[in-house]
Protein backbone atom coordinates (compact mmCIF):
# COMPACT_ATOMS: atom_id res chain seq x y z
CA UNK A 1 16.49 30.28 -28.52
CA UNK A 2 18.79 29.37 -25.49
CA UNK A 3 17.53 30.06 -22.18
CA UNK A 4 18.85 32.73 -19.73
CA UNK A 5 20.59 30.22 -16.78
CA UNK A 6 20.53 33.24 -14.32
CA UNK A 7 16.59 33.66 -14.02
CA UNK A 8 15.73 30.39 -15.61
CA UNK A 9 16.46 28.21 -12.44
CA UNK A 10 13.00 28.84 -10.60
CA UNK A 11 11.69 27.21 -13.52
CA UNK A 12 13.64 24.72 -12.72
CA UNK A 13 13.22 24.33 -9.09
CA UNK A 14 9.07 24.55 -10.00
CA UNK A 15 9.48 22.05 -12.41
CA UNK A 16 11.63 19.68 -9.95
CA UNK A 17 8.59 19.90 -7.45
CA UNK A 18 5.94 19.11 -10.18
CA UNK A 19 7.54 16.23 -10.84
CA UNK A 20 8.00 15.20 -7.20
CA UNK A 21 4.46 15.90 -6.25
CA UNK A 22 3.48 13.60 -9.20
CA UNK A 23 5.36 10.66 -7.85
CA UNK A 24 4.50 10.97 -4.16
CA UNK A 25 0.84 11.70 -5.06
CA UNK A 26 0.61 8.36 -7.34
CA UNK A 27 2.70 6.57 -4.82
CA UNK A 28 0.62 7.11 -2.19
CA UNK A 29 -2.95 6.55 -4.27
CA UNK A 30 -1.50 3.24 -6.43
CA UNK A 31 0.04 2.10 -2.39
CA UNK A 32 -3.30 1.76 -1.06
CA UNK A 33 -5.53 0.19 -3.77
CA UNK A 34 -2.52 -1.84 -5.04
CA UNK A 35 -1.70 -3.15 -1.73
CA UNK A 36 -5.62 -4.18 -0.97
CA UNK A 37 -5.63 -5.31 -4.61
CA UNK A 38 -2.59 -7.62 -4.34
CA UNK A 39 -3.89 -9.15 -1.10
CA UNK A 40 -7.41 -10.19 -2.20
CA UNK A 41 -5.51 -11.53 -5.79
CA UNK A 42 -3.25 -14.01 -2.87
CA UNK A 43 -5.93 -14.50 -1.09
CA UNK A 44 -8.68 -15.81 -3.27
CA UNK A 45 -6.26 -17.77 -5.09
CA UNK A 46 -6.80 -21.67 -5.29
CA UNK A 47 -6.81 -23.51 -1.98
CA UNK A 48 -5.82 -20.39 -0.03
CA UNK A 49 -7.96 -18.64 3.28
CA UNK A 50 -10.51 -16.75 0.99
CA UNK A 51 -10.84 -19.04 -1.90
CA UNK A 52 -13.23 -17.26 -4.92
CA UNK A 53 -12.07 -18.16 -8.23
CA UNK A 54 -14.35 -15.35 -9.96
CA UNK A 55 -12.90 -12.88 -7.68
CA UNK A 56 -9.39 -13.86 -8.54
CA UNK A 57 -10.07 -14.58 -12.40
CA UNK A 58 -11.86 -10.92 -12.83
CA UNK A 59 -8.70 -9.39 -10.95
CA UNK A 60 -6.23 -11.89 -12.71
CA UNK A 61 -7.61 -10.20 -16.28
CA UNK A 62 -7.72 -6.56 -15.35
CA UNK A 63 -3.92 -7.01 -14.78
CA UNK A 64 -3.33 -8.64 -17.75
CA UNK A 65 -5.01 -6.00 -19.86
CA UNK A 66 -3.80 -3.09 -18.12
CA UNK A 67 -0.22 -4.03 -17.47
CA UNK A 68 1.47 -4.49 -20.92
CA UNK A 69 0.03 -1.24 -22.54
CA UNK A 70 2.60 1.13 -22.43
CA UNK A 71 2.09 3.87 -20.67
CA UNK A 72 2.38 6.47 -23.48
CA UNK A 73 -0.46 4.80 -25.13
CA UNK A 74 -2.65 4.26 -21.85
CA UNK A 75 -2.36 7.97 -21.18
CA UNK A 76 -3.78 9.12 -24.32
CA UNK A 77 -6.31 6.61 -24.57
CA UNK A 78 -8.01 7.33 -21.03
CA UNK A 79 -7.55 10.59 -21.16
CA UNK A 80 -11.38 11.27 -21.90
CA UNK A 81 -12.09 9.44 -18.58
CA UNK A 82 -9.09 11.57 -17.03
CA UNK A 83 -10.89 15.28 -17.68
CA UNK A 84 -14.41 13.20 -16.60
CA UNK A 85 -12.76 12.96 -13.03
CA UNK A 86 -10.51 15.61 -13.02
CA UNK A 87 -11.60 18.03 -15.18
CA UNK A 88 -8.78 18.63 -17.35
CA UNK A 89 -5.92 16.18 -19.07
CA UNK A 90 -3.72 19.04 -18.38
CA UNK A 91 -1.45 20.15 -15.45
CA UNK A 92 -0.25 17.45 -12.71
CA UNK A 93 -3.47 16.78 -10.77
CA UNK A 94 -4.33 15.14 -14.41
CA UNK A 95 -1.02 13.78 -14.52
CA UNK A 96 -1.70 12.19 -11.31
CA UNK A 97 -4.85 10.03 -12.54
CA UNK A 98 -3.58 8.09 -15.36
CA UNK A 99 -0.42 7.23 -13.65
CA UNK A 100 -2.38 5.73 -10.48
CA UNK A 101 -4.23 3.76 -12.81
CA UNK A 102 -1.01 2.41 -14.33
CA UNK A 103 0.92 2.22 -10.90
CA UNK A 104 -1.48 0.08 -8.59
CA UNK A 105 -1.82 -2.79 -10.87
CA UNK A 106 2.15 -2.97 -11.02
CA UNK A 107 2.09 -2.56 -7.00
CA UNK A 108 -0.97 -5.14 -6.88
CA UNK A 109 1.15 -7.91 -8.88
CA UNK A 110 4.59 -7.07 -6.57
CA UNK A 111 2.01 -7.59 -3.81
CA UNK A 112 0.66 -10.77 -5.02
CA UNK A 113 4.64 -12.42 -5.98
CA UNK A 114 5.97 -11.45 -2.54
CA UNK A 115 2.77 -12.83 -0.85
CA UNK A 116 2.71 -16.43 -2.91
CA UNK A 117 7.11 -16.53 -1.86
CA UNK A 118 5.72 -16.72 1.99
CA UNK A 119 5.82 -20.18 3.66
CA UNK A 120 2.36 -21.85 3.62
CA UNK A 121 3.48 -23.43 6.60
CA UNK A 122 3.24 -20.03 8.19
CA UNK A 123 -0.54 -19.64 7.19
CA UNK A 124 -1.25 -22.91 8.19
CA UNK A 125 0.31 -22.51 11.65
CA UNK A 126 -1.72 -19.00 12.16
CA UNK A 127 -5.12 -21.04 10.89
CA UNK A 128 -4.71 -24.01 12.95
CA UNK A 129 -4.36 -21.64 16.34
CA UNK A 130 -7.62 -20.37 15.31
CA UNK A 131 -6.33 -16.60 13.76
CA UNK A 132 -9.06 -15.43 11.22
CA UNK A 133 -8.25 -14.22 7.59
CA UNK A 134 -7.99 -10.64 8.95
CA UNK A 135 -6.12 -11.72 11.57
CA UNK A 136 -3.94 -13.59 9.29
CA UNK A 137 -3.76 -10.99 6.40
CA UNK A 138 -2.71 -7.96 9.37
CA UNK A 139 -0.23 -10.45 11.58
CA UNK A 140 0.99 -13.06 9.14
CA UNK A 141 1.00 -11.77 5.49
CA UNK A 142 1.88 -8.15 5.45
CA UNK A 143 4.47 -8.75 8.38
CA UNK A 144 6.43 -11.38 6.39
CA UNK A 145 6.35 -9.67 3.23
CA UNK A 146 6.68 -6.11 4.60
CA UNK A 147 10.33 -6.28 4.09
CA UNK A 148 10.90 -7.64 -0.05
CA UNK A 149 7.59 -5.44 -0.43
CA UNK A 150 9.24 -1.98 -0.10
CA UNK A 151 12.09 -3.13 -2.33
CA UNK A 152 8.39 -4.06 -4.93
CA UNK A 153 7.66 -0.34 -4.09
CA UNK A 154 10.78 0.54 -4.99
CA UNK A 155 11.25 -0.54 -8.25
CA UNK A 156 7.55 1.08 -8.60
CA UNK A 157 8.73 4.36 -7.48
CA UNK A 158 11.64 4.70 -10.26
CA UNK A 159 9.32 3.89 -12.81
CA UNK A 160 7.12 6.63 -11.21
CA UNK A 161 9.69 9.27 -12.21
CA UNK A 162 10.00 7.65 -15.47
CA UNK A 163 5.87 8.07 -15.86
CA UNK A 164 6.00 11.24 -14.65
CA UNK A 165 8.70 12.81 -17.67
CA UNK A 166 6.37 10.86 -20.07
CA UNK A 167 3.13 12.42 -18.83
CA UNK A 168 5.52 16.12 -18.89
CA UNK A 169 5.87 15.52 -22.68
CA UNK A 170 1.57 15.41 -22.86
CA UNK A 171 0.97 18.51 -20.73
CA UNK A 172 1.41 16.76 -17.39
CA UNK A 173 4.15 19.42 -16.17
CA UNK A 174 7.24 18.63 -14.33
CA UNK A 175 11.18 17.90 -15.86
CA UNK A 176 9.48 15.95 -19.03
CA UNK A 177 7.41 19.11 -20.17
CA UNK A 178 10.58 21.53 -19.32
CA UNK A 179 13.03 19.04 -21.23
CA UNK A 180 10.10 18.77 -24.13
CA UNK A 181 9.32 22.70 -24.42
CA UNK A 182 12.71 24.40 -23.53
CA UNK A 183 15.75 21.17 -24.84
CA UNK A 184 13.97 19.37 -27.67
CA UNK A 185 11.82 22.04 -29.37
CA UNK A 186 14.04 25.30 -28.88
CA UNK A 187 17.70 22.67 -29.32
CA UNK A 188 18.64 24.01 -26.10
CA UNK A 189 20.62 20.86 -24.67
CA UNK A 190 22.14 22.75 -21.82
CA UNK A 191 17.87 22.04 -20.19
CA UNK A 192 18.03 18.52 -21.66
CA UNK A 193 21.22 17.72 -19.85
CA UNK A 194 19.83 19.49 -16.40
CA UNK A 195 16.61 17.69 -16.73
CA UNK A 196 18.15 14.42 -16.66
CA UNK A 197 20.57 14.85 -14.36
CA UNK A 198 18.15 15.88 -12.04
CA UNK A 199 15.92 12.48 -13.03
CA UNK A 200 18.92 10.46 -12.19
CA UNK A 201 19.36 12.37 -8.80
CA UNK A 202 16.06 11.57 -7.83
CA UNK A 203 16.35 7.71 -9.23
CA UNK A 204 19.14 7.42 -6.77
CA UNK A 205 17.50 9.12 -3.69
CA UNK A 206 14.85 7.12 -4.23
CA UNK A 207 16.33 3.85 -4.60
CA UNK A 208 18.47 4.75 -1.39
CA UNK A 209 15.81 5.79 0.33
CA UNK A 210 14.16 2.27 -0.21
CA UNK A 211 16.80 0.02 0.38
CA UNK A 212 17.36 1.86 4.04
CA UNK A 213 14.05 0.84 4.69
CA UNK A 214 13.79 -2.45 3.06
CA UNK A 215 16.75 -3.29 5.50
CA UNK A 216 15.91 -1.59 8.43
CA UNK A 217 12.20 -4.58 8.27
CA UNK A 218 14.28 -7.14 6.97
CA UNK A 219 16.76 -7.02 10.21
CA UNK A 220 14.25 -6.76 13.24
């Protein structure tokens, strides 16, 4: 059954602003414990200014686990520990959950490869005028990386939107539960076609978005 264009496009606009709350929400969450995640992986490291090779190995193996699971698979499989904390694997608040998971230990290994790129002269220079590691970690580290790290979070954010159409197609909401309910199981390709136009537009404003900023911290 084809769907009626002239009432069907709140459904559209709702759907549109599922979809966006899902990526800002797990942007935001996978930001903050990815970004404190990424640090303490650079800095326990070998021979670096927190040193703690258990710390780093325990990290260095929860990435390694988590990361090549796809994230079709990862959402299914947690998704008893998903209605634990949320109380429901449906709607995008549940959405939200296994997404985070997946996001911050992508944002906590972008972290870590734009940290190691930094000059250890730099570090050493801060250390031998007598800066501490949080001195070092707030005015060294995240200052020098600031820049290639949004361009990280960028390429995190359009796979966010990619996430977010494959938790729609599980009961997540958004564009991937409109394209799955009204264009693949009614044949209605008219949605399909809307839906990932839509996805593209918000690709692009997204990777605008971050290469504005990216350049805006890489000129001062």
């Amino acid at each position: 059954m084809k769907v009626e264009w002239s009432t069907f496009w709140p459904r559209i606009v709702e759907a549109t602003g599922e979809t966006i709350t899902m990526v800002l929400l797990t942007l935001i969450f996978s930001s903050i414990i990815g970004v404190l995640v990424g640090l303490l992986f650079f800095v326990t490291r070998k021979g670096n200014i927190l040193e703690n090779r258990f710390v780093f190995f325990v990290l260095n193996f929860l990435v390694n686990v988590v990361r090549p699971i796809p994230f079709i698979i990862l959402l299914v499989a947690i998704s008893p520990l998903t209605r634990a904390v949320i109380g429901t694997t449906i709607g995008t608040a549940a959405a939200v959950f296994p997404m985070t998971i997946a996001a911050c230990f992508a944002v906590a290994r972008v972290v870590e490869n734009n940290l190691v790129s930094i000059d250890p002269g730099i570090i050493e220079a801060a250390q031998a005028m007598g800066a501490n590691p949080l001195q070092i970690i707030f005015t060294v580290l995240i200052p020098e990386a600031l820049g290639p790290l949004i361009l990280g979070l960028t390429f995190v954010t359009v796979g966010l939107v990619d996430f977010s159409a494959m938790a729609g197609t599980v009961g997540g909401g958004g564009l991937g539960d409109l394209a799955m309910t009204y264009g693949y199981q009614r044949f209605d390709t008219s949605v399909m076609i809307v839906t990932v136009i839509i996805l593209i537009i918000l690709v692009q404003i997204a990777q605008t978005f971050g290469n504005f900023l990216s350049r805006f911290f890489l000129r001062r």
